[in-house]
C-alpha atoms as a PDB file:
ATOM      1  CA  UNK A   1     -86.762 116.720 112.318  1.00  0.00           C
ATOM      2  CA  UNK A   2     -89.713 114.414 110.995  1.00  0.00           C
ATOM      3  CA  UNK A   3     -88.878 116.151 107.857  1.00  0.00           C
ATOM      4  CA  UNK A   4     -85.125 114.987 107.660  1.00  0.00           C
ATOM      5  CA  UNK A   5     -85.857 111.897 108.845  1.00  0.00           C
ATOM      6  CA  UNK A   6     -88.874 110.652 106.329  1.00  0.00           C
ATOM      7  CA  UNK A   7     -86.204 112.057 103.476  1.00  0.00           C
ATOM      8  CA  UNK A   8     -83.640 109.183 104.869  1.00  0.00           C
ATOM      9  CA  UNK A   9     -86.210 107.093 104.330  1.00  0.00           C
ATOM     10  CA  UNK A  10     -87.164 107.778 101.432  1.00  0.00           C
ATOM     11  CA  UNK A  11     -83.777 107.807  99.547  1.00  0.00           C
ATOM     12  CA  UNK A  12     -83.080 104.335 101.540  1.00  0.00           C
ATOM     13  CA  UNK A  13     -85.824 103.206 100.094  1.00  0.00           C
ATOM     14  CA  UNK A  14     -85.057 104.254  96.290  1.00  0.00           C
ATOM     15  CA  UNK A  15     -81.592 103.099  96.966  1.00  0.00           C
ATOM     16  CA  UNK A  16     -82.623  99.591  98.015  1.00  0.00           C
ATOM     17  CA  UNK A  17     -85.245  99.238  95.330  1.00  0.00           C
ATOM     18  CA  UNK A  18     -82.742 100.307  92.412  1.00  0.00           C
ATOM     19  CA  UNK A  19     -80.123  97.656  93.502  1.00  0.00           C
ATOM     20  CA  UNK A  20     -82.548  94.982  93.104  1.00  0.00           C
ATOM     21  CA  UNK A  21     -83.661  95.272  88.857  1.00  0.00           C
ATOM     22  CA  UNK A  22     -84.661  91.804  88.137  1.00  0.00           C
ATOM     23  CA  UNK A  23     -86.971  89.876  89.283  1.00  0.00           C
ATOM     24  CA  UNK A  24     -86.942  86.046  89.452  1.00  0.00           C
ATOM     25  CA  UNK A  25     -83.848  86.356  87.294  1.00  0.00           C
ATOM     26  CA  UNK A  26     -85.726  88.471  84.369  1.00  0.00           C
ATOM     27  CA  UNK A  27     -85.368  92.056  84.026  1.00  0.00           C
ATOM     28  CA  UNK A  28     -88.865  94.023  84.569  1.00  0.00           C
ATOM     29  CA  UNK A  29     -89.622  95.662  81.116  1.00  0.00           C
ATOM     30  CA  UNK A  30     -88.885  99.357  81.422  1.00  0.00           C
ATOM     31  CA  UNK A  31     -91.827 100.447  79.673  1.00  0.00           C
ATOM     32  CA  UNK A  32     -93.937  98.921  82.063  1.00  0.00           C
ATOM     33  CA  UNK A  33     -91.825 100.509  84.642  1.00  0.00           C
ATOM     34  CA  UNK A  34     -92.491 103.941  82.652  1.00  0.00           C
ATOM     35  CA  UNK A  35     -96.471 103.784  82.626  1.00  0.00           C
ATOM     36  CA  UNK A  36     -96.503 102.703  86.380  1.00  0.00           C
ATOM     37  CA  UNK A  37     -94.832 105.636  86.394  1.00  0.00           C
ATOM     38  CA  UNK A  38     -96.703 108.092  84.535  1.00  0.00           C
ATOM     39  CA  UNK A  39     -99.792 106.369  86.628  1.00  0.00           C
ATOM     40  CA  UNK A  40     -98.197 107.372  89.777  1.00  0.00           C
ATOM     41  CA  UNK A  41     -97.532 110.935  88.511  1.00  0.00           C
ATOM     42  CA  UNK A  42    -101.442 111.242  87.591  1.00  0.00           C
ATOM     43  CA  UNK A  43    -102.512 110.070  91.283  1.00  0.00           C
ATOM     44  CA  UNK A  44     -99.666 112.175  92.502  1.00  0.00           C
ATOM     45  CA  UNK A  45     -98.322 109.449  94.276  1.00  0.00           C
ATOM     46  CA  UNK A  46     -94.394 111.108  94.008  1.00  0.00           C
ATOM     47  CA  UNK A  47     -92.285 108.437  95.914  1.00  0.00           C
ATOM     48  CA  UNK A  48     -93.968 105.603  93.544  1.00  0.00           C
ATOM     49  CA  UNK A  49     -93.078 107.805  90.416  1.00  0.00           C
ATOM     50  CA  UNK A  50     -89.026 108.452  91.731  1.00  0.00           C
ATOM     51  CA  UNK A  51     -89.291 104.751  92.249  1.00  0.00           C
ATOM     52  CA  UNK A  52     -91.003 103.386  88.926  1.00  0.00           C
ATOM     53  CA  UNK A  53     -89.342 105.831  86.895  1.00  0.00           C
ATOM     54  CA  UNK A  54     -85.589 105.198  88.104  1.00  0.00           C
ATOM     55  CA  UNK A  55     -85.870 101.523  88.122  1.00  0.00           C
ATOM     56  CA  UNK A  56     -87.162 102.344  84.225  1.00  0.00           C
ATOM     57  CA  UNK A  57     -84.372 104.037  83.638  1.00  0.00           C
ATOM     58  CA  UNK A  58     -82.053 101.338  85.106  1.00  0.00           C
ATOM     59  CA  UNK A  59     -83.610  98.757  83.298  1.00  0.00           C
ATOM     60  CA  UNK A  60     -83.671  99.951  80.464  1.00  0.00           C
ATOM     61  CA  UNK A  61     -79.180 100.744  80.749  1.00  0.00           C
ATOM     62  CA  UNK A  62     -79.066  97.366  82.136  1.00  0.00           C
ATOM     63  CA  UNK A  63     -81.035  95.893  79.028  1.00  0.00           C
ATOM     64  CA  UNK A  64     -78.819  98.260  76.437  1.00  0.00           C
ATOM     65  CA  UNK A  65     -75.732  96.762  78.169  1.00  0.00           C
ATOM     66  CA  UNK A  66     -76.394  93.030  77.857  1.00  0.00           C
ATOM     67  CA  UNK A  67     -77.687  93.169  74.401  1.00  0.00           C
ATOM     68  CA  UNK A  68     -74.392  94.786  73.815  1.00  0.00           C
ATOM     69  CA  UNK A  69     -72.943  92.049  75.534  1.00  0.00           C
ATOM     70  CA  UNK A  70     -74.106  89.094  73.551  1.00  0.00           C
ATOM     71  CA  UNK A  71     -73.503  90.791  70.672  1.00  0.00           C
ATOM     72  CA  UNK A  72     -69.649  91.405  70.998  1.00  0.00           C
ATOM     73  CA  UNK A  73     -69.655  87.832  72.387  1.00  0.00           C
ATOM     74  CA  UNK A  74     -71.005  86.714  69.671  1.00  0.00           C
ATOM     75  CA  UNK A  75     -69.077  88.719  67.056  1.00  0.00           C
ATOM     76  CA  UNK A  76     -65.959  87.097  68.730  1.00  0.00           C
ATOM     77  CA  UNK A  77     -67.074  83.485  68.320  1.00  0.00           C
ATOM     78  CA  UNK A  78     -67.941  83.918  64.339  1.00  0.00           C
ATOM     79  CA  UNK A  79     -65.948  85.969  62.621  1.00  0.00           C
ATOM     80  CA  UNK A  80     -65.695  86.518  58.779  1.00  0.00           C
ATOM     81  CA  UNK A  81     -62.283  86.459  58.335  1.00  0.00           C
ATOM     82  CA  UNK A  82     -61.027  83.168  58.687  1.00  0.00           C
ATOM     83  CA  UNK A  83     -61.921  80.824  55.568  1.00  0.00           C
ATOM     84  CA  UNK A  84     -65.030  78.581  56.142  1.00  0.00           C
ATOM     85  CA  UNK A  85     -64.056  74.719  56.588  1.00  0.00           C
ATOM     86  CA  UNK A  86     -64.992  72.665  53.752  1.00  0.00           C
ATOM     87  CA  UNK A  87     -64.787  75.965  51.241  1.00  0.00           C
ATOM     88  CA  UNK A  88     -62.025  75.106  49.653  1.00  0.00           C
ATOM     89  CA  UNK A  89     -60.938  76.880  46.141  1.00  0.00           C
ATOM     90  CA  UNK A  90     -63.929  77.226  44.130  1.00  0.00           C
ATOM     91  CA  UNK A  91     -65.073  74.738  41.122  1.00  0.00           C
ATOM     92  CA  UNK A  92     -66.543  76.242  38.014  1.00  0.00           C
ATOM     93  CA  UNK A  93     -69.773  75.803  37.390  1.00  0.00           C
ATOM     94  CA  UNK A  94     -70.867  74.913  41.327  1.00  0.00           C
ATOM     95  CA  UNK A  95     -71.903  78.238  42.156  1.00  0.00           C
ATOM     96  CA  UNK A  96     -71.370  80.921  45.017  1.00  0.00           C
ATOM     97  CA  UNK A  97     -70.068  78.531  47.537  1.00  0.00           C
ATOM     98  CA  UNK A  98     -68.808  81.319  49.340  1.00  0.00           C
ATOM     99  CA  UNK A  99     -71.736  83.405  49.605  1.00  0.00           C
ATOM    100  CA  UNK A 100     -73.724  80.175  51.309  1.00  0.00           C
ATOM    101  CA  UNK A 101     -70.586  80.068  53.796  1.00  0.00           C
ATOM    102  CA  UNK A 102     -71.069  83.896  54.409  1.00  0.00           C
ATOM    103  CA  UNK A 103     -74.762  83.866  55.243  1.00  0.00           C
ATOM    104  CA  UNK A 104     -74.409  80.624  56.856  1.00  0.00           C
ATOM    105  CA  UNK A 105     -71.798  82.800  59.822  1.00  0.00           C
ATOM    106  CA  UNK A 106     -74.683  85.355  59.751  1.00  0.00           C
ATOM    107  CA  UNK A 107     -77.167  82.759  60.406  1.00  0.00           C
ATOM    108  CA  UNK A 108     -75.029  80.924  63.277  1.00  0.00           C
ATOM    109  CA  UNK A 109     -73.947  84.625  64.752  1.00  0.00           C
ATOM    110  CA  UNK A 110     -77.886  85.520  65.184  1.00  0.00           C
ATOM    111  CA  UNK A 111     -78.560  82.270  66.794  1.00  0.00           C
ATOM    112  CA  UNK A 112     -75.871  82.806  69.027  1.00  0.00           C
ATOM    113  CA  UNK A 113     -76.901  86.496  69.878  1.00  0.00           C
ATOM    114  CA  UNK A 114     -80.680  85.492  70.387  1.00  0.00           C
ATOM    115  CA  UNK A 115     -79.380  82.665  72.907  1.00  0.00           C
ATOM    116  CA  UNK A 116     -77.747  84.986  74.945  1.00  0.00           C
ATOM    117  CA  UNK A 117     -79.737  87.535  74.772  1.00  0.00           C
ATOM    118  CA  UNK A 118     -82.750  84.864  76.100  1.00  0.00           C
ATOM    119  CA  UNK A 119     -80.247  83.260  78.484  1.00  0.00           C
ATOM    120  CA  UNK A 120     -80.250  86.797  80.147  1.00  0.00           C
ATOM    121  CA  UNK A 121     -82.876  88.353  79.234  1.00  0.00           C
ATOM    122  CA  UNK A 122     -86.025  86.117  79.430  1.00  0.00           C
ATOM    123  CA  UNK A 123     -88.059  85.649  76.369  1.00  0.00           C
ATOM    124  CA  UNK A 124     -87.463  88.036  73.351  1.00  0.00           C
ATOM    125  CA  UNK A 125     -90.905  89.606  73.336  1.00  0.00           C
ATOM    126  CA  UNK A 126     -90.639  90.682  77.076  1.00  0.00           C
ATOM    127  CA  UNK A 127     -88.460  93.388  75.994  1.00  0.00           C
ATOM    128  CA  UNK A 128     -90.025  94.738  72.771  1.00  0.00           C
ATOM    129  CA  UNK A 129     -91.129  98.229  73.457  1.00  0.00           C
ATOM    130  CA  UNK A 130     -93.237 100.282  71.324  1.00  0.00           C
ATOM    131  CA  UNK A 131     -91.762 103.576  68.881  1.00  0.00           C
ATOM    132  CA  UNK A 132     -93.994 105.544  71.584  1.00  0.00           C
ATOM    133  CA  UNK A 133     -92.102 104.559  74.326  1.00  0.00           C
ATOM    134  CA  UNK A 134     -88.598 104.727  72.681  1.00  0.00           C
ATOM    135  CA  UNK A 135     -89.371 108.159  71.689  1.00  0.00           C
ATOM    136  CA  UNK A 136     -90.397 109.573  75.110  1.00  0.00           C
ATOM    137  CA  UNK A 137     -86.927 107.930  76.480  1.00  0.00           C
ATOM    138  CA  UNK A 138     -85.082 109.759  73.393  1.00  0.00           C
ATOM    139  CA  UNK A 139     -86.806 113.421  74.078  1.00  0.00           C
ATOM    140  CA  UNK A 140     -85.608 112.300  77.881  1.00  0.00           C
ATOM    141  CA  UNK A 141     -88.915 112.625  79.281  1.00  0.00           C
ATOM    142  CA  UNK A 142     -88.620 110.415  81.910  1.00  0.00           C
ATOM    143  CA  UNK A 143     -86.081 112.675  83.710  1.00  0.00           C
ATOM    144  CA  UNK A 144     -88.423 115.791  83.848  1.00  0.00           C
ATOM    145  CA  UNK A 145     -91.056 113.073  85.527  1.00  0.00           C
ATOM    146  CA  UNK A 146     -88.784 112.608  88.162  1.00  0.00           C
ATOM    147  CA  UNK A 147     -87.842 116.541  88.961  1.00  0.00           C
ATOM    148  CA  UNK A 148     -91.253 117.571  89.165  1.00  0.00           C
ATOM    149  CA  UNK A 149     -91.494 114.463  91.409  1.00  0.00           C
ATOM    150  CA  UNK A 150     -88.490 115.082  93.776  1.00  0.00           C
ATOM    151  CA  UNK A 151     -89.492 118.546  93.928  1.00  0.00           C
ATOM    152  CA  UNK A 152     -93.129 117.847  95.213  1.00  0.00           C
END
């Protein structure tokens, strides 16, 4: 019965915890979630690996889907199709007005993504994770953390 009842717990306490993925407003970086995680693992401390380890894992969809986000948001707000005000028909000899007015949208579009992405996000450097890191997520080690640590 103690059993049963510490497993209610438990998952009560990994479903509370993985509702709640920012903090102050800022999403935790999931790589620091990640090496909490591995920590845990080494100490054998399972319920802090489930935890660490999902919340990385959260964090790091949650991330994916907001940069995504911003950057159809921004797409929408500068496009390249419509003919740049003041670009007129071009005068020999003036040059590539048109290229200026081209990398002048690509300018204002990566402002606009970087603002939204801070506005959400916190600072840009919170977020930068290491080719490490991005590789164990890729090989989807994270998951085969978290059935050895269910299963203990």
């Amino acid at each position: 019965m103690w059993t049963s009842l510490s497993l209610i717990l438990i998952l009560s306490t990994v479903h509370f915890t993985l509702c709640d993925t920012q903090i102050n407003g800022i999403f935790e970086p999931y790589d620091l979630l990640f090496d909490n995680a591995v920590e845990a693992y080494y100490k054998q401390d399972w319920l802090a690996v489930i935890l660490n380890m999902e919340r990385a894992l959260r964090n790091k969809a949650a991330l994916r889907k907001i940069q995504t986000h911003c950057r159809l948001s921004c797409a929408n707000h500068t496009t390249f199709g419509e003919p740049f005000p003041g670009v007129g028909i071009p005068i020999p000899g003036t040059g590539a007005v048109e290229d200026l007015a081209f990398f002048q949208r690509i300018l204002k579009r990566a402002d606009c993504v970087n603002a939204c992405e801070s506005e959400k996000l916190g600072p840009p450097t919170l977020h930068k994770v290491s080719e490490a890191i991005e590789l164990e997520f890729k090989k989807r080690t994270p998951y085969n953390y978290l059935q050895v640590a269910y299963f203990k």
